[in-house]
PDB file of N, CA and C in Angstrom:
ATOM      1  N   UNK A   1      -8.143  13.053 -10.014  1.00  0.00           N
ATOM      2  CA  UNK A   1      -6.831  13.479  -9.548  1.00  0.00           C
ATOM      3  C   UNK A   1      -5.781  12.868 -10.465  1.00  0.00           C
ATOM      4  N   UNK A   2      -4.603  13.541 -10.811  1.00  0.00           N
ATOM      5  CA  UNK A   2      -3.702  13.036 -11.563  1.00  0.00           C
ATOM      6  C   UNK A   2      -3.186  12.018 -11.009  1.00  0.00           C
ATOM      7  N   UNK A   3      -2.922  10.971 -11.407  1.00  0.00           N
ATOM      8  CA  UNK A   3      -1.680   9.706 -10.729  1.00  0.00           C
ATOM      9  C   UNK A   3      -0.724  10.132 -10.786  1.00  0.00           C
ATOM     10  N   UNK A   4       0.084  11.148 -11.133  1.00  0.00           N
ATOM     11  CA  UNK A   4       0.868  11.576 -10.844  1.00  0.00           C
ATOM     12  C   UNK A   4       1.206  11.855  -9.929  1.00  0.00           C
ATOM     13  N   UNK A   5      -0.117  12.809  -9.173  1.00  0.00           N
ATOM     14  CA  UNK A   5       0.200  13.225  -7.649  1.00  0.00           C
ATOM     15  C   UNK A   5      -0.012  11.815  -6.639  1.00  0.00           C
ATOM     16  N   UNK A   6       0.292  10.864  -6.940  1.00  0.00           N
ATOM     17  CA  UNK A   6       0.074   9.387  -6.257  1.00  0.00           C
ATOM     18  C   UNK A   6       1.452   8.951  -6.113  1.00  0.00           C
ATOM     19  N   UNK A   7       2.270   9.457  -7.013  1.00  0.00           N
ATOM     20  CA  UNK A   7       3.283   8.806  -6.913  1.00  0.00           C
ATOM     21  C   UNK A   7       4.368   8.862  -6.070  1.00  0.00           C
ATOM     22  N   UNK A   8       4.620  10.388  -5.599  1.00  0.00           N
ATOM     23  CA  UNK A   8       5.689   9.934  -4.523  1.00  0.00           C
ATOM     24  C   UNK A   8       5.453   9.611  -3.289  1.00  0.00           C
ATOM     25  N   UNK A   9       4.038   9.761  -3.093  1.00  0.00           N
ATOM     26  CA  UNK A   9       3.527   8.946  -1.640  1.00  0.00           C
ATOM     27  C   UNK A   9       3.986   6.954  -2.159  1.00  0.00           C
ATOM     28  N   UNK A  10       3.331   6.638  -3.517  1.00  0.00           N
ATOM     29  CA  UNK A  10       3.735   4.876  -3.503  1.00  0.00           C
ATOM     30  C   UNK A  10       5.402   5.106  -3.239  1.00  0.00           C
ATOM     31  N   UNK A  11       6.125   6.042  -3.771  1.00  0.00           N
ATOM     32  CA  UNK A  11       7.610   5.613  -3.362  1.00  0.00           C
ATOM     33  C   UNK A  11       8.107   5.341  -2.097  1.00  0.00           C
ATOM     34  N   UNK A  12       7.242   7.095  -1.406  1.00  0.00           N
ATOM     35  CA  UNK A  12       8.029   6.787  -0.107  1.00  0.00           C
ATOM     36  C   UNK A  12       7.920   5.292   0.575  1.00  0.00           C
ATOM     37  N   UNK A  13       6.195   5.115  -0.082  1.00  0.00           N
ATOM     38  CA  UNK A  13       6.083   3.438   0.765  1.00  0.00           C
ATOM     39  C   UNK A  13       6.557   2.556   0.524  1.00  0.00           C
ATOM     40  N   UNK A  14       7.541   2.657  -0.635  1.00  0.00           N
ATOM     41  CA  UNK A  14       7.892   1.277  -1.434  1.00  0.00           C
ATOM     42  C   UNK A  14       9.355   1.553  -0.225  1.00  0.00           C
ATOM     43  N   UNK A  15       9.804   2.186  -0.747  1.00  0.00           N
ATOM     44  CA  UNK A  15      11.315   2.741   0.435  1.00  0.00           C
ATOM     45  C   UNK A  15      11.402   2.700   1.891  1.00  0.00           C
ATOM     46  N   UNK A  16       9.926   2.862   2.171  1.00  0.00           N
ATOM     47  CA  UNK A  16       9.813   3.012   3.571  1.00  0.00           C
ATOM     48  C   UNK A  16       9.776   1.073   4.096  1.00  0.00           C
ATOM     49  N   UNK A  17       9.254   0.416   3.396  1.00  0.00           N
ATOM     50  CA  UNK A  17       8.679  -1.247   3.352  1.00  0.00           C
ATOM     51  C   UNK A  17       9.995  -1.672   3.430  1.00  0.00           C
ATOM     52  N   UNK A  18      10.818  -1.098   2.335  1.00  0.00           N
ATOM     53  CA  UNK A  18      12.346  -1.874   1.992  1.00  0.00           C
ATOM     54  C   UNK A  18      13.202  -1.620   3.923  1.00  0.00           C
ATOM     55  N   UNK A  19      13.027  -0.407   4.097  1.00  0.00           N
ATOM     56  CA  UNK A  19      13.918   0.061   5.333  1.00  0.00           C
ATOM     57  C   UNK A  19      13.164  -0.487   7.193  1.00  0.00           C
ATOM     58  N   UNK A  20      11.978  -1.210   6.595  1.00  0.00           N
ATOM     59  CA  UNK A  20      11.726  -1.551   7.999  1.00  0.00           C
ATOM     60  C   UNK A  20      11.214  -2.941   8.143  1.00  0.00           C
ATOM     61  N   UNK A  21      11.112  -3.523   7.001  1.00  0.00           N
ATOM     62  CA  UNK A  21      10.242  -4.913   6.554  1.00  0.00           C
ATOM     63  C   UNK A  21      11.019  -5.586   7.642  1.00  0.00           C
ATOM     64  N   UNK A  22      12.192  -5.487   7.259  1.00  0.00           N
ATOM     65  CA  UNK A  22      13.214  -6.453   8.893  1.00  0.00           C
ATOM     66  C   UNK A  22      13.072  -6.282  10.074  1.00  0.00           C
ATOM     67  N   UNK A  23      12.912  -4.883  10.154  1.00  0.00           N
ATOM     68  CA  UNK A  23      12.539  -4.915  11.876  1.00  0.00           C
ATOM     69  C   UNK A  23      11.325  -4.792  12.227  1.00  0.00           C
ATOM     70  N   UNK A  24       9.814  -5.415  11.810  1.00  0.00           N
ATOM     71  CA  UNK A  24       8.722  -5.214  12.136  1.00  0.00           C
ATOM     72  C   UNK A  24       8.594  -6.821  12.570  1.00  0.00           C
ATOM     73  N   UNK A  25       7.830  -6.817  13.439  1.00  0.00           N
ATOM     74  CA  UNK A  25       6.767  -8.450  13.715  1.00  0.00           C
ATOM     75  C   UNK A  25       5.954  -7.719  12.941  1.00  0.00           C
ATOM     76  N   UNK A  26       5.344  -9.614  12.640  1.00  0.00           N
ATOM     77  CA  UNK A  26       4.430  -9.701  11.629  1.00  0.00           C
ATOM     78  C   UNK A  26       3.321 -10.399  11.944  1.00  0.00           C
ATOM     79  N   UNK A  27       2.785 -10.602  13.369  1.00  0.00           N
ATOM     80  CA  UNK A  27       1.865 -11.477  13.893  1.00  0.00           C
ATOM     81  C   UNK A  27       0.607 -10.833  13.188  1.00  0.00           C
ATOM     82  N   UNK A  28      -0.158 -12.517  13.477  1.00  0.00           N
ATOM     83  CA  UNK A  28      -1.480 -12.378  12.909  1.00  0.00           C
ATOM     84  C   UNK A  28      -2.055 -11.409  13.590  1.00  0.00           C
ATOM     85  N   UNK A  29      -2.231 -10.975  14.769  1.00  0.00           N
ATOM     86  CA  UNK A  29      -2.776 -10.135  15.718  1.00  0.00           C
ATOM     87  C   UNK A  29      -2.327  -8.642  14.593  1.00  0.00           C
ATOM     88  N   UNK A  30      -0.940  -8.165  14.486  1.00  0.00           N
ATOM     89  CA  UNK A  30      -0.620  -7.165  13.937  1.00  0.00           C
ATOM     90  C   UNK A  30      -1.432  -7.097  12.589  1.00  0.00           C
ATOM     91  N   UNK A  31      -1.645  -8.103  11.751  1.00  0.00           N
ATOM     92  CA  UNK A  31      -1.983  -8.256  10.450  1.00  0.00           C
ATOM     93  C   UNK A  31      -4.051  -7.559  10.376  1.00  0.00           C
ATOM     94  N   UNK A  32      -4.347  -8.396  11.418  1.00  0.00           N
ATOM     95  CA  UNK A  32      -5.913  -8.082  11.819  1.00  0.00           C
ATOM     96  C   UNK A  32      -5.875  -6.725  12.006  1.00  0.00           C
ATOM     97  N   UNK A  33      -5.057  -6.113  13.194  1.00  0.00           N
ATOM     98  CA  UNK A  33      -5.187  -4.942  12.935  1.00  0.00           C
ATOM     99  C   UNK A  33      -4.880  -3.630  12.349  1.00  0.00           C
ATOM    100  N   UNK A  34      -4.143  -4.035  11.432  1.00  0.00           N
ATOM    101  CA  UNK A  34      -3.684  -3.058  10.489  1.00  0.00           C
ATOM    102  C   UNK A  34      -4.819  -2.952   9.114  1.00  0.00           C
ATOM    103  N   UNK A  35      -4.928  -4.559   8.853  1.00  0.00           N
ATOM    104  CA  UNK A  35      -5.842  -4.259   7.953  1.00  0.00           C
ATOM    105  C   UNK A  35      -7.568  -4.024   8.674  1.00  0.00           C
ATOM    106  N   UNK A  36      -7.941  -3.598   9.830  1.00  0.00           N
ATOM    107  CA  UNK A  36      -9.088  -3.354   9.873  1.00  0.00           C
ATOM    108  C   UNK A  36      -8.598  -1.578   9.763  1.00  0.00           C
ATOM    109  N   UNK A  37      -7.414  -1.002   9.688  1.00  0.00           N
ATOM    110  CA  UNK A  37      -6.949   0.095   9.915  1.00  0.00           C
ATOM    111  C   UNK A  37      -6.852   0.985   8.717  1.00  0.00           C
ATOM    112  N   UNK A  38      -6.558   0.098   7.954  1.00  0.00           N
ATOM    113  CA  UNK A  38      -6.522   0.658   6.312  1.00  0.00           C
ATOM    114  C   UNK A  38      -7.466   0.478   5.535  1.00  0.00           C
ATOM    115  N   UNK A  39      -8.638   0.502   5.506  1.00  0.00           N
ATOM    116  CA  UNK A  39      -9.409   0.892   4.819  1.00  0.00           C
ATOM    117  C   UNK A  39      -9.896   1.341   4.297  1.00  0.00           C
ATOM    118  N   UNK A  40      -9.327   2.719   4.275  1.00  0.00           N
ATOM    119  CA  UNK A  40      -9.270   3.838   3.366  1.00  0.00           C
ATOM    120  C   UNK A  40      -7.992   4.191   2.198  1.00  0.00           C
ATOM    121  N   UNK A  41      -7.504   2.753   2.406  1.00  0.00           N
ATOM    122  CA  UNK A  41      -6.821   2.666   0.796  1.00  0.00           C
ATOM    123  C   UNK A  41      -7.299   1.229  -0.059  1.00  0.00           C
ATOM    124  N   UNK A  42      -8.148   1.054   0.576  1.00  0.00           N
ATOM    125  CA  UNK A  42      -9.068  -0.495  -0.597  1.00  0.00           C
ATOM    126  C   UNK A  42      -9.169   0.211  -1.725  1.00  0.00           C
ATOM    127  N   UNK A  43      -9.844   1.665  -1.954  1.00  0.00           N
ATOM    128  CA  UNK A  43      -9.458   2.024  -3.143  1.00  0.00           C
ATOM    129  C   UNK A  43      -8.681   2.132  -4.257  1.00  0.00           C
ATOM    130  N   UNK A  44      -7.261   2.094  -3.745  1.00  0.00           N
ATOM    131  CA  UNK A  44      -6.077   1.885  -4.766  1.00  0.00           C
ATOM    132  C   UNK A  44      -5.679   0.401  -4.905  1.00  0.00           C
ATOM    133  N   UNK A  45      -6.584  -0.764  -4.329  1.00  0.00           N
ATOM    134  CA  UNK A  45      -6.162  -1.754  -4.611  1.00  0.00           C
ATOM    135  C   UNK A  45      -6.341  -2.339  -6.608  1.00  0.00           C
ATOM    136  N   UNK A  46      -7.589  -1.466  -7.352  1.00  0.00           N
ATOM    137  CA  UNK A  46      -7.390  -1.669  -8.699  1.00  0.00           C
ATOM    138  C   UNK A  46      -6.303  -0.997  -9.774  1.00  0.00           C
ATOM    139  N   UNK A  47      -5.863  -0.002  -8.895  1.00  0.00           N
ATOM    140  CA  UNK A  47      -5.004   0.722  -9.705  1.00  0.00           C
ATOM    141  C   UNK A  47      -3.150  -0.226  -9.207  1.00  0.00           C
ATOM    142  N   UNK A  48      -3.260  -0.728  -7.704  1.00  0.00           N
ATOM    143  CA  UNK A  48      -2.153  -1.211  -7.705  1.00  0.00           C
ATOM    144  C   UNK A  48      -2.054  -2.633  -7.496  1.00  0.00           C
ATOM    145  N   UNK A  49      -3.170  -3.193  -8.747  1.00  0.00           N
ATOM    146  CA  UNK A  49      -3.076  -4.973  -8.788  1.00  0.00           C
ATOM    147  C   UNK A  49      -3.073  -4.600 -10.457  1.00  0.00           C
ATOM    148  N   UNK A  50      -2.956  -3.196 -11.075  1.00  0.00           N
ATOM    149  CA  UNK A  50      -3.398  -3.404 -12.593  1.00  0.00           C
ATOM    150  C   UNK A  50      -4.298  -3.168 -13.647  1.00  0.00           C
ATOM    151  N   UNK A  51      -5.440  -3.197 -12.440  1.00  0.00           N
ATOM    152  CA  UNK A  51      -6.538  -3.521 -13.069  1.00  0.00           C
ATOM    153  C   UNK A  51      -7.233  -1.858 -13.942  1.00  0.00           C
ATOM    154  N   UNK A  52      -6.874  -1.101 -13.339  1.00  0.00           N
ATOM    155  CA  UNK A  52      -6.872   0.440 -13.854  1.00  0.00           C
ATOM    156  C   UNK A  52      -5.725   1.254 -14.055  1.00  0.00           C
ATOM    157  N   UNK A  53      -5.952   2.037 -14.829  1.00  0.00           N
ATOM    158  CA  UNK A  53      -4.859   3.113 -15.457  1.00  0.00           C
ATOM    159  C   UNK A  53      -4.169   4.293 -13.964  1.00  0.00           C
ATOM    160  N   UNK A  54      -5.196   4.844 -13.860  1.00  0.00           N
ATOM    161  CA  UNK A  54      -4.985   5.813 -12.824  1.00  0.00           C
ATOM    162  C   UNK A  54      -5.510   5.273 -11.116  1.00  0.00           C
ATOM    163  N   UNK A  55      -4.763   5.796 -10.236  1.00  0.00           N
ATOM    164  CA  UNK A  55      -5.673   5.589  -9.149  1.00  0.00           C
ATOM    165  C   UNK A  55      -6.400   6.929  -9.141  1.00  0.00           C
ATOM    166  N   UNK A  56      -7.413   6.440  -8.043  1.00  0.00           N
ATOM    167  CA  UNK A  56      -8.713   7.631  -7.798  1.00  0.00           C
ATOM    168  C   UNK A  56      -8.415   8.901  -6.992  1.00  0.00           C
ATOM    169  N   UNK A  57      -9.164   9.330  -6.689  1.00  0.00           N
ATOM    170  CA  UNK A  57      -9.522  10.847  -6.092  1.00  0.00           C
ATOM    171  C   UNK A  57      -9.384   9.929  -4.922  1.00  0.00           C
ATOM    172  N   UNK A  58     -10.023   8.904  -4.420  1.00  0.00           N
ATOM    173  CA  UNK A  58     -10.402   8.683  -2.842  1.00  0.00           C
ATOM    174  C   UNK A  58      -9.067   7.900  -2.733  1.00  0.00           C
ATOM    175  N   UNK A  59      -8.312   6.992  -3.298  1.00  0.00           N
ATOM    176  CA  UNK A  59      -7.438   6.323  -3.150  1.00  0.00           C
ATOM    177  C   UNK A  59      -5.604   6.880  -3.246  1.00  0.00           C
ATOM    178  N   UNK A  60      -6.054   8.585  -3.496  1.00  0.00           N
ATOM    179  CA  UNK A  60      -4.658   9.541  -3.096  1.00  0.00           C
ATOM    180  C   UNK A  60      -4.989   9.906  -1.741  1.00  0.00           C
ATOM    181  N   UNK A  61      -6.110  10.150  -1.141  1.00  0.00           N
ATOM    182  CA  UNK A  61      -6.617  11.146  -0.078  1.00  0.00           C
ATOM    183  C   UNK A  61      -6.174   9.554   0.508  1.00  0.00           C
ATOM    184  N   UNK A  62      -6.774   8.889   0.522  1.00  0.00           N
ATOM    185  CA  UNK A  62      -6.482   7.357   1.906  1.00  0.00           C
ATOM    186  C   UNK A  62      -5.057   6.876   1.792  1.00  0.00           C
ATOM    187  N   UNK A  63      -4.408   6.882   0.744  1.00  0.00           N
ATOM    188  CA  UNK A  63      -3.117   6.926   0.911  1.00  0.00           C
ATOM    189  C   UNK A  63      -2.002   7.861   1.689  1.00  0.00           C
ATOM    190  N   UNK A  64      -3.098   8.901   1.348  1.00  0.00           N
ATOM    191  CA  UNK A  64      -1.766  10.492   1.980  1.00  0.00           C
ATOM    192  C   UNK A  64      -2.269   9.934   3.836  1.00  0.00           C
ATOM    193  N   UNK A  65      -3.755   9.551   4.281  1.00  0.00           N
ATOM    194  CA  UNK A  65      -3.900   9.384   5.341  1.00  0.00           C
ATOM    195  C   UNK A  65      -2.945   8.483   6.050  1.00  0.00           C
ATOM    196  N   UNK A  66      -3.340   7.238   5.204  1.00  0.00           N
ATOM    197  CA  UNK A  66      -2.809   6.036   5.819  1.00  0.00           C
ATOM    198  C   UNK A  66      -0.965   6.240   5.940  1.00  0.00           C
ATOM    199  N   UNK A  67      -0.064   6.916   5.301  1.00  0.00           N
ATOM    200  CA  UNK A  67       1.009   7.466   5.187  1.00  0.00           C
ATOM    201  C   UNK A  67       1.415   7.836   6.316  1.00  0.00           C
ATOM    202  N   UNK A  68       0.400   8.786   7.111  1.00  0.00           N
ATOM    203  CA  UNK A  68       0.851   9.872   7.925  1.00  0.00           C
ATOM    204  C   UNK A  68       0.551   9.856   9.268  1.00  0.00           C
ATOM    205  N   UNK A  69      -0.692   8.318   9.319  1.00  0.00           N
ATOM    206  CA  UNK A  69      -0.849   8.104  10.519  1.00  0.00           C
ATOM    207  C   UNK A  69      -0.550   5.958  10.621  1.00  0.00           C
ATOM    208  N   UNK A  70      -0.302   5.851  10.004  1.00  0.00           N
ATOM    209  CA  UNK A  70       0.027   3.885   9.662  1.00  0.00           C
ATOM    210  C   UNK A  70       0.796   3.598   8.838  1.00  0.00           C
ATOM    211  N   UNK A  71       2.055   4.016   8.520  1.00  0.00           N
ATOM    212  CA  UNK A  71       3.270   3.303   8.035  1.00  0.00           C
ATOM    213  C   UNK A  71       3.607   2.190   8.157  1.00  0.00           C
ATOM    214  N   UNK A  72       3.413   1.640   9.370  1.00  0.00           N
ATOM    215  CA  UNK A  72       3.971   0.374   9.799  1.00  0.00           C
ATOM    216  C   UNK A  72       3.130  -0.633   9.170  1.00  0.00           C
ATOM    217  N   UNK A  73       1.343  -0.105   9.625  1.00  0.00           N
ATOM    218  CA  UNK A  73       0.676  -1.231   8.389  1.00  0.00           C
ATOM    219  C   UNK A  73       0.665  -1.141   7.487  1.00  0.00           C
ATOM    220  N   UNK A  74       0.675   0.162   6.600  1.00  0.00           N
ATOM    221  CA  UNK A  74       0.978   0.255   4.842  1.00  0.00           C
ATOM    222  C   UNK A  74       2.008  -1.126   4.685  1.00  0.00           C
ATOM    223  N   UNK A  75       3.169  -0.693   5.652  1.00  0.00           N
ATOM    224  CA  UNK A  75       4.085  -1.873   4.986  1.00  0.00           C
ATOM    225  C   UNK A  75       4.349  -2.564   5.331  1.00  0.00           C
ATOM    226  N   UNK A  76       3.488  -3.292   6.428  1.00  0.00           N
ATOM    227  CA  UNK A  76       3.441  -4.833   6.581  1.00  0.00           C
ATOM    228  C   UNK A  76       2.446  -5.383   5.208  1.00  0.00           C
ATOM    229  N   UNK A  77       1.295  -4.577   4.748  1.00  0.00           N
ATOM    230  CA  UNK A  77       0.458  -4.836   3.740  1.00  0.00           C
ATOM    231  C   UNK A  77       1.421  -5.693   2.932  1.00  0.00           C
ATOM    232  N   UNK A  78       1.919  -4.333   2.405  1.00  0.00           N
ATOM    233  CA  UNK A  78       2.855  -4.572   1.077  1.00  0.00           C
ATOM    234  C   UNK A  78       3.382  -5.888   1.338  1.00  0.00           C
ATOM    235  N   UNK A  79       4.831  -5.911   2.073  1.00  0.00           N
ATOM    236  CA  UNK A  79       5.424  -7.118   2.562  1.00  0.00           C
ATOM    237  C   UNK A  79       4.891  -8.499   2.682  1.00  0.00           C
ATOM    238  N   UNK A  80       3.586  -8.633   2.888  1.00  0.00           N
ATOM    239  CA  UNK A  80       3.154  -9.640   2.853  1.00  0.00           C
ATOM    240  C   UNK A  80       1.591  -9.962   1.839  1.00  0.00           C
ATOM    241  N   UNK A  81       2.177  -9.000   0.783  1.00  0.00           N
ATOM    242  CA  UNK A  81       1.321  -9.021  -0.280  1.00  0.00           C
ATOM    243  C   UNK A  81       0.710 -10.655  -1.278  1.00  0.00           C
ATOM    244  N   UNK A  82       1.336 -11.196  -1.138  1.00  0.00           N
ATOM    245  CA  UNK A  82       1.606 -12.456  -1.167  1.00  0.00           C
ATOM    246  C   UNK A  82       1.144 -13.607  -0.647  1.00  0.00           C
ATOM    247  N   UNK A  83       0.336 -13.064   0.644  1.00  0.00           N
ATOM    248  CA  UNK A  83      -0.281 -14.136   1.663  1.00  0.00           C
ATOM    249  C   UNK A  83      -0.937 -14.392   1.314  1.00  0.00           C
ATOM    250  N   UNK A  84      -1.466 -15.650   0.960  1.00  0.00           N
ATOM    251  CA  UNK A  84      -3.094 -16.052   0.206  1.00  0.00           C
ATOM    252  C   UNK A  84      -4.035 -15.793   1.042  1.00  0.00           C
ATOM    253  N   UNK A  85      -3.628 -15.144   2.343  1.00  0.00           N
ATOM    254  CA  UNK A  85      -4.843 -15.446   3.458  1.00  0.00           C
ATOM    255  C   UNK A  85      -5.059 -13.995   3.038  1.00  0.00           C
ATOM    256  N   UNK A  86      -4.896 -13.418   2.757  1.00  0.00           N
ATOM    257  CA  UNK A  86      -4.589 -11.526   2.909  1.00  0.00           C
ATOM    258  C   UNK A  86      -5.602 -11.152   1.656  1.00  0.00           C
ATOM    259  N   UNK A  87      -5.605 -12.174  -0.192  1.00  0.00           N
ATOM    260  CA  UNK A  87      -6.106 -12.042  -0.832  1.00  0.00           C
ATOM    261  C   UNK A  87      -6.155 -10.844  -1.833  1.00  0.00           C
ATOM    262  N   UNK A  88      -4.592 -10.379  -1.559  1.00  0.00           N
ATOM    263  CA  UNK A  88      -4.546  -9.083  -2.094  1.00  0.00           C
ATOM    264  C   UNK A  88      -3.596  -9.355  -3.624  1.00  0.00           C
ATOM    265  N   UNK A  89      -3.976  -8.626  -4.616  1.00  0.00           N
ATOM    266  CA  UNK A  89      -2.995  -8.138  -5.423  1.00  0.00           C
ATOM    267  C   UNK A  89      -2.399  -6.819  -5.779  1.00  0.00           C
ATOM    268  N   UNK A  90      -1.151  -7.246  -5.437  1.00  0.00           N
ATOM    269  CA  UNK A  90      -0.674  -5.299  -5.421  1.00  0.00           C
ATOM    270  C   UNK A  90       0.787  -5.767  -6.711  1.00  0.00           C
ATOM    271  N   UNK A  91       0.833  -5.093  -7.394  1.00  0.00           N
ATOM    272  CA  UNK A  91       2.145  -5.085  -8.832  1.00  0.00           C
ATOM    273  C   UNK A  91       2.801  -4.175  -7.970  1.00  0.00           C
ATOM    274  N   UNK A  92       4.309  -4.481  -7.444  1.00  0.00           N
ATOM    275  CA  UNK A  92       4.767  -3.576  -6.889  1.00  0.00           C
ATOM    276  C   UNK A  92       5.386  -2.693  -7.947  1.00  0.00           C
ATOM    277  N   UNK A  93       5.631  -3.046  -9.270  1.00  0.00           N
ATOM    278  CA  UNK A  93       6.487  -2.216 -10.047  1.00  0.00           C
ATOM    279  C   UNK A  93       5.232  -0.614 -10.442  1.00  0.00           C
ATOM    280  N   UNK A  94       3.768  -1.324 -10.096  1.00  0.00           N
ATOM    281  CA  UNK A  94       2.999   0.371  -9.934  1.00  0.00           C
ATOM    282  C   UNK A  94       2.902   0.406  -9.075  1.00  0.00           C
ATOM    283  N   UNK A  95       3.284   0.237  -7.884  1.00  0.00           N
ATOM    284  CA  UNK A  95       3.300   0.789  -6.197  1.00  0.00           C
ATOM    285  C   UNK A  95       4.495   1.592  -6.287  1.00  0.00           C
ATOM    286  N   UNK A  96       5.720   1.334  -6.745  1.00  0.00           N
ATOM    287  CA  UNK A  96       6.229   2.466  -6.522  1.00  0.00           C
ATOM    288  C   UNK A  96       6.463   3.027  -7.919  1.00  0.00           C
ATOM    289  N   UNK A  97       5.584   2.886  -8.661  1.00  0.00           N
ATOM    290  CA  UNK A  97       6.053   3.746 -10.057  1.00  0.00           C
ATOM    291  C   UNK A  97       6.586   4.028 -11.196  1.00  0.00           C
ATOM    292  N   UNK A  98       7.055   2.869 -11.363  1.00  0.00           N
ATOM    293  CA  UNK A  98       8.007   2.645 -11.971  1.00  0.00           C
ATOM    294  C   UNK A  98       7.378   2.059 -13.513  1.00  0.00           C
ATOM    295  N   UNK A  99       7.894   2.317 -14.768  1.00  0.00           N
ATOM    296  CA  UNK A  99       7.247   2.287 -15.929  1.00  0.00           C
ATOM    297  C   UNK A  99       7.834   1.092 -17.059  1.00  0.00           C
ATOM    298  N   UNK A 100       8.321  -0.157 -16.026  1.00  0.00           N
ATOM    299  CA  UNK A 100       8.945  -0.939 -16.102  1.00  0.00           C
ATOM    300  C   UNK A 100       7.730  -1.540 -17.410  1.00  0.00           C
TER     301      UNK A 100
END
């Protein structure tokens, strides 16, 4: 699949993270279950820590999912990308696209 077609789904999420990061709790309880929830975007975690050029075929399809039914955990993810407990690396400047 082109990364291209990846990209305005990472925007909306980058935009969507910026417009609600403040008004979400962030409990561990929320954190457990969001990420047992998203698992069908572990796939784009090499394309959005760096580590690959393009994201995948499976990691547009779990993104468009996770989009349309888990916003709130997409972007608690993001937001607390950072947590050492979480173990994630995400480059936000390729989360939302940008050719910085």
């Amino acid at each position: 699949m082109d990364s291209n077609a990846c990209l305005p789904h990472l925007l909306v999420l980058a935009i969507t993270l910026v417009l609600v990061s403040h008004a979400m709790g962030d409990s561990a309880q929320d954190k457990q279950r969001c990420a047992e929830s998203l698992t069908g975007v572990t796939t784009c975690l090499p394309y959005l820590g760096g580590d690959t050029k393009a994201p995948t075929a499976d990691c547009c399809s779990g993104l468009t999912q996770a989009m349309k039914t888990n916003k709130k955990c997409v972007c608690l993810i993001l937001k607390d990308r950072d947590d050492p407990n979480l173990g994630l690396k995400i480059n936000m400047t390729i989360a939302v696209g940008s050719t910085a």
